[in-house]
N, C-alpha and C. Protein backbone atom coordinates (compact mmCIF):
# COMPACT_ATOMS: atom_id res chain seq x y z
N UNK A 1 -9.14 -1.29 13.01
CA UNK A 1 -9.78 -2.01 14.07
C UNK A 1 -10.56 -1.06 14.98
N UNK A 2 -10.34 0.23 15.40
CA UNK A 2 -10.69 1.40 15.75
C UNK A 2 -11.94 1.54 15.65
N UNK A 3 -12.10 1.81 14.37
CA UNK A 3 -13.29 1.96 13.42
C UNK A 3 -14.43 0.52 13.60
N UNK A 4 -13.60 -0.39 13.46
CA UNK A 4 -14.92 -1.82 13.72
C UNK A 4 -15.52 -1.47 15.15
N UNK A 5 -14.32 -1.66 16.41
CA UNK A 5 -15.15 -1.38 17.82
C UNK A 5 -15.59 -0.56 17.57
N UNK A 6 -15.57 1.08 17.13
CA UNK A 6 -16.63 2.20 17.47
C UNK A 6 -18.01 2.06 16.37
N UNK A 7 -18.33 1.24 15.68
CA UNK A 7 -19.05 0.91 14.78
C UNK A 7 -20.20 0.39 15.40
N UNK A 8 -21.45 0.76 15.24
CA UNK A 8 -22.50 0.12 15.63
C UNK A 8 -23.43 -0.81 14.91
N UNK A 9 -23.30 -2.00 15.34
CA UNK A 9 -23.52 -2.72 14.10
C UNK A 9 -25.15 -2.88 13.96
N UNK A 10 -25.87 -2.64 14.72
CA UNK A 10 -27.41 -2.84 15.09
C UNK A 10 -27.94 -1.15 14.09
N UNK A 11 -27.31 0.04 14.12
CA UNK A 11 -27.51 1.15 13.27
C UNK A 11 -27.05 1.02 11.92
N UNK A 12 -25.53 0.86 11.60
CA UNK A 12 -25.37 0.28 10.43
C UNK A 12 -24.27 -1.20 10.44
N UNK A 13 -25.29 -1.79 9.99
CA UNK A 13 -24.73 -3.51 9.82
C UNK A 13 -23.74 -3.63 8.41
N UNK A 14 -24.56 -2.96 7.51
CA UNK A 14 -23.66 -3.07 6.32
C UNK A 14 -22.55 -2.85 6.38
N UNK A 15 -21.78 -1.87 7.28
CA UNK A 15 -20.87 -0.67 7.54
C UNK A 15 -19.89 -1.81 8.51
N UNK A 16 -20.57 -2.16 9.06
CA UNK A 16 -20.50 -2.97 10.14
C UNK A 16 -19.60 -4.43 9.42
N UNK A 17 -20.37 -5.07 8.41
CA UNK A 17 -19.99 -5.50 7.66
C UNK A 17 -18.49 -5.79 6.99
N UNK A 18 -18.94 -5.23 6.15
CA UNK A 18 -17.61 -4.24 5.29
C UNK A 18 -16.40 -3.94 6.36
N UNK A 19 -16.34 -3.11 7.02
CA UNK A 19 -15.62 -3.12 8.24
C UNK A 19 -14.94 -4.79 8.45
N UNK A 20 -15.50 -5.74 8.89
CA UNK A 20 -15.36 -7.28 9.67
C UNK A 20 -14.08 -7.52 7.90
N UNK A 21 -15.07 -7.43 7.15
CA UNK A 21 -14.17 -7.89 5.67
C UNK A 21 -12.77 -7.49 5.77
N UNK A 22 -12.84 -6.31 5.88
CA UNK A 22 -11.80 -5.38 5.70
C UNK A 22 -10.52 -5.40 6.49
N UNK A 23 -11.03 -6.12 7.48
CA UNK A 23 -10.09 -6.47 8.91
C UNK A 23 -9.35 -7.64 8.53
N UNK A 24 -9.92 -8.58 7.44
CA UNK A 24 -9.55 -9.86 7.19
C UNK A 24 -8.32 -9.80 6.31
N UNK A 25 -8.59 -8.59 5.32
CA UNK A 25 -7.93 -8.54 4.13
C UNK A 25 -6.39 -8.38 4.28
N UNK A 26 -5.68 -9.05 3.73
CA UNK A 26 -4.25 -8.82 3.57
C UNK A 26 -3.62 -7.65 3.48
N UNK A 27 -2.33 -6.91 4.26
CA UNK A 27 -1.86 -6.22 4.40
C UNK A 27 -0.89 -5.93 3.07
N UNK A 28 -0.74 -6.77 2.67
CA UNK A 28 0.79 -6.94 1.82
C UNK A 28 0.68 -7.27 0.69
N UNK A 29 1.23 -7.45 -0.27
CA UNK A 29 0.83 -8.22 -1.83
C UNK A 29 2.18 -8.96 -2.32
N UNK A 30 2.12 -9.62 -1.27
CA UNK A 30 3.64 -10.97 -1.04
C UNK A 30 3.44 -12.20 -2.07
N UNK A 31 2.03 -12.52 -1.96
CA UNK A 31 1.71 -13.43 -3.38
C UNK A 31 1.41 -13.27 -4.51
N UNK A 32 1.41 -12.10 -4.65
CA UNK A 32 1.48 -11.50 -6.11
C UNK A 32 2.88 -11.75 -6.73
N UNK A 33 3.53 -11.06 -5.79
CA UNK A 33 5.26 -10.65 -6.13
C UNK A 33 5.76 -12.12 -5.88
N UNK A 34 5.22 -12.58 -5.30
CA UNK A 34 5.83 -14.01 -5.26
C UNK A 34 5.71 -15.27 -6.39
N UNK A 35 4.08 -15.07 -7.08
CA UNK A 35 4.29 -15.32 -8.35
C UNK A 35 4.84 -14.48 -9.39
N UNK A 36 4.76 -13.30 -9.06
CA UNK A 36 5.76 -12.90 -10.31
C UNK A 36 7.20 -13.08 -10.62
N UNK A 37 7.73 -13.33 -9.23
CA UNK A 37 8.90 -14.24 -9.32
C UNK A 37 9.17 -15.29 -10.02
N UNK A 38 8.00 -16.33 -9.55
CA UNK A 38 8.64 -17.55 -10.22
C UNK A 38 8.30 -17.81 -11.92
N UNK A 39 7.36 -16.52 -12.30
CA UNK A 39 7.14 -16.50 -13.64
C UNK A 39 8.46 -15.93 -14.40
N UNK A 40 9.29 -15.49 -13.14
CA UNK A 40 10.13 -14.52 -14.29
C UNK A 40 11.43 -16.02 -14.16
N UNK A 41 11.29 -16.76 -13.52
CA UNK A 41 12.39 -18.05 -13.31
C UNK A 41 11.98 -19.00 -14.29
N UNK A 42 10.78 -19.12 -14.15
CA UNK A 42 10.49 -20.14 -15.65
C UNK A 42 10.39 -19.43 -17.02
N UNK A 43 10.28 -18.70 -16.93
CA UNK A 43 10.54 -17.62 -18.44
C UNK A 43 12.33 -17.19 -18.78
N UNK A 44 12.75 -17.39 -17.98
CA UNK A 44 14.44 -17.08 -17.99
C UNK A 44 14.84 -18.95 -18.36
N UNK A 45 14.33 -20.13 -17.83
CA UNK A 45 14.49 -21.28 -18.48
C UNK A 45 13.84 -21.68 -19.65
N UNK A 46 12.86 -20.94 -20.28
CA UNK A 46 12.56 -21.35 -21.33
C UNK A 46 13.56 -20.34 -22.10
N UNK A 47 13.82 -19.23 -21.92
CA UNK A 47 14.43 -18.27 -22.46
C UNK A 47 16.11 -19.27 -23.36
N UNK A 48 16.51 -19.88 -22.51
CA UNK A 48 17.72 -20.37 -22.23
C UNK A 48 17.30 -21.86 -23.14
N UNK A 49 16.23 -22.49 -23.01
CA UNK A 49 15.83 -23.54 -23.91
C UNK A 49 15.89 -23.81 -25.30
N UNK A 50 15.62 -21.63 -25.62
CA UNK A 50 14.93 -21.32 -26.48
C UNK A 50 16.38 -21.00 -27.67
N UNK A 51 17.20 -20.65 -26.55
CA UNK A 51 19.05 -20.10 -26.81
C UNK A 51 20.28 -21.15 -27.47
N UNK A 52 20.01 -22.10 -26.79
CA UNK A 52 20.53 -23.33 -26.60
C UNK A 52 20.09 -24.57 -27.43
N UNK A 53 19.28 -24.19 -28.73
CA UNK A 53 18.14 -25.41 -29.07
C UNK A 53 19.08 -26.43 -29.75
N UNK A 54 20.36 -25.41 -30.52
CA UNK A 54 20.75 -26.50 -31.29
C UNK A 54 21.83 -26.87 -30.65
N UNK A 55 22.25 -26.95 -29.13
CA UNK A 55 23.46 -27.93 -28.44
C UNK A 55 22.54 -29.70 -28.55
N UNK A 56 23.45 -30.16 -28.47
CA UNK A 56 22.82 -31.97 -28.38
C UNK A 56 23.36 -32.35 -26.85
N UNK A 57 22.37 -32.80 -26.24
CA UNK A 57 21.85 -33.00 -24.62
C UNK A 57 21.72 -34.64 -24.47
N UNK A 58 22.62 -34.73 -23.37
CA UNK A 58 21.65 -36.59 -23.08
C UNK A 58 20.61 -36.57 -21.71
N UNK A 59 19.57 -36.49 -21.77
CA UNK A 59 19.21 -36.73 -20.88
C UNK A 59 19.65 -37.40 -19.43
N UNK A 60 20.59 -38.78 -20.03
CA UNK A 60 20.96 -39.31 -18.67
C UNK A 60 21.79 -37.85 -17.69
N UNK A 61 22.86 -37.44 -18.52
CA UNK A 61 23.57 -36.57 -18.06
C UNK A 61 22.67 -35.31 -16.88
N UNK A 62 21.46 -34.78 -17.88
CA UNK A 62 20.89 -34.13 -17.33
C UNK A 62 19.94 -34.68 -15.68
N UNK A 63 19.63 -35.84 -15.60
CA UNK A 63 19.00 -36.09 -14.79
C UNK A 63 19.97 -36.58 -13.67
N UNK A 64 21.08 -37.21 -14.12
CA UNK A 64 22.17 -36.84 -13.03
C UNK A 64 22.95 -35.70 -12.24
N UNK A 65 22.80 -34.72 -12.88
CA UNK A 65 23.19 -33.39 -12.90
C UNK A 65 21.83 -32.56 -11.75
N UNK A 66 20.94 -33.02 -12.01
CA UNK A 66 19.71 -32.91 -11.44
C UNK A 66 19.41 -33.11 -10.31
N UNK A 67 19.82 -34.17 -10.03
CA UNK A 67 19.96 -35.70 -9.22
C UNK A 67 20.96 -35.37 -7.75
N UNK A 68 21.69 -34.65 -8.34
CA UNK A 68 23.21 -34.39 -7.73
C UNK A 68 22.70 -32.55 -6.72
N UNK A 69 21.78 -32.23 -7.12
CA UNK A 69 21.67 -31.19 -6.28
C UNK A 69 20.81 -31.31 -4.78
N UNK A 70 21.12 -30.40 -4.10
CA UNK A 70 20.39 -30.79 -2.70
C UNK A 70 18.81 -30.35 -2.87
N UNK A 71 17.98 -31.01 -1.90
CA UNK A 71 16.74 -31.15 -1.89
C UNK A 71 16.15 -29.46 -1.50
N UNK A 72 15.17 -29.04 -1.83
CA UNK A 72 14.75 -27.91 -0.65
C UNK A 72 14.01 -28.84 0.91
N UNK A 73 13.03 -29.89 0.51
CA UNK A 73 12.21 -30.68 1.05
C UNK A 73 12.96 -31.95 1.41
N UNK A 74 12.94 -32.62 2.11
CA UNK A 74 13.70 -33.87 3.03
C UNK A 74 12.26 -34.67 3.00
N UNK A 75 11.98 -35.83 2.43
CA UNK A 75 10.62 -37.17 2.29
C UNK A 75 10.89 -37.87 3.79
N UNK A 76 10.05 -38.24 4.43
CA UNK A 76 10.45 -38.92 5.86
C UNK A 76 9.52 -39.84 5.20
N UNK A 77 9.97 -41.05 5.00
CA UNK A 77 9.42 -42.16 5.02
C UNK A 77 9.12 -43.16 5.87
């Protein structure tokens, strides 16, 4: 930020520029790692899909089982 105020933007604008961008840009790479998370959660359930093919499943069971866990999100209707 230093660098933007002592920057003259009427001498160099480009600089000037670049600078304004640069100020915008993200500090962190939290959404990177944050999808790489949930790639490694759906790859560990297919993993387990993939493990498991020949158990016999009822769906009802499963969607009760499903059904039965708490929400992250609460619907206000």
């Amino acid at each position: 930020m230093a660098a933007l105020y002592s920057c003259n933007s009427e001498i160099f604008p480009n600089i000037f520029q670049l600078l304004k961008i640069l100020a915008c840009l993200p500090v962190s790479t939290s959404t990177a790692e944050r999808s790489h998370f949930c790639l490694k959660g759906r790859l560990n359930g297919l993993a387990m899909l993939s493990i498991h093919a020949n158990m016999d499943t009822c769906s009802d069971e499963i969607i009760d089982e499903l059904a039965a866990k708490p929400r992250r999100l609460e619907f206000i209707i």
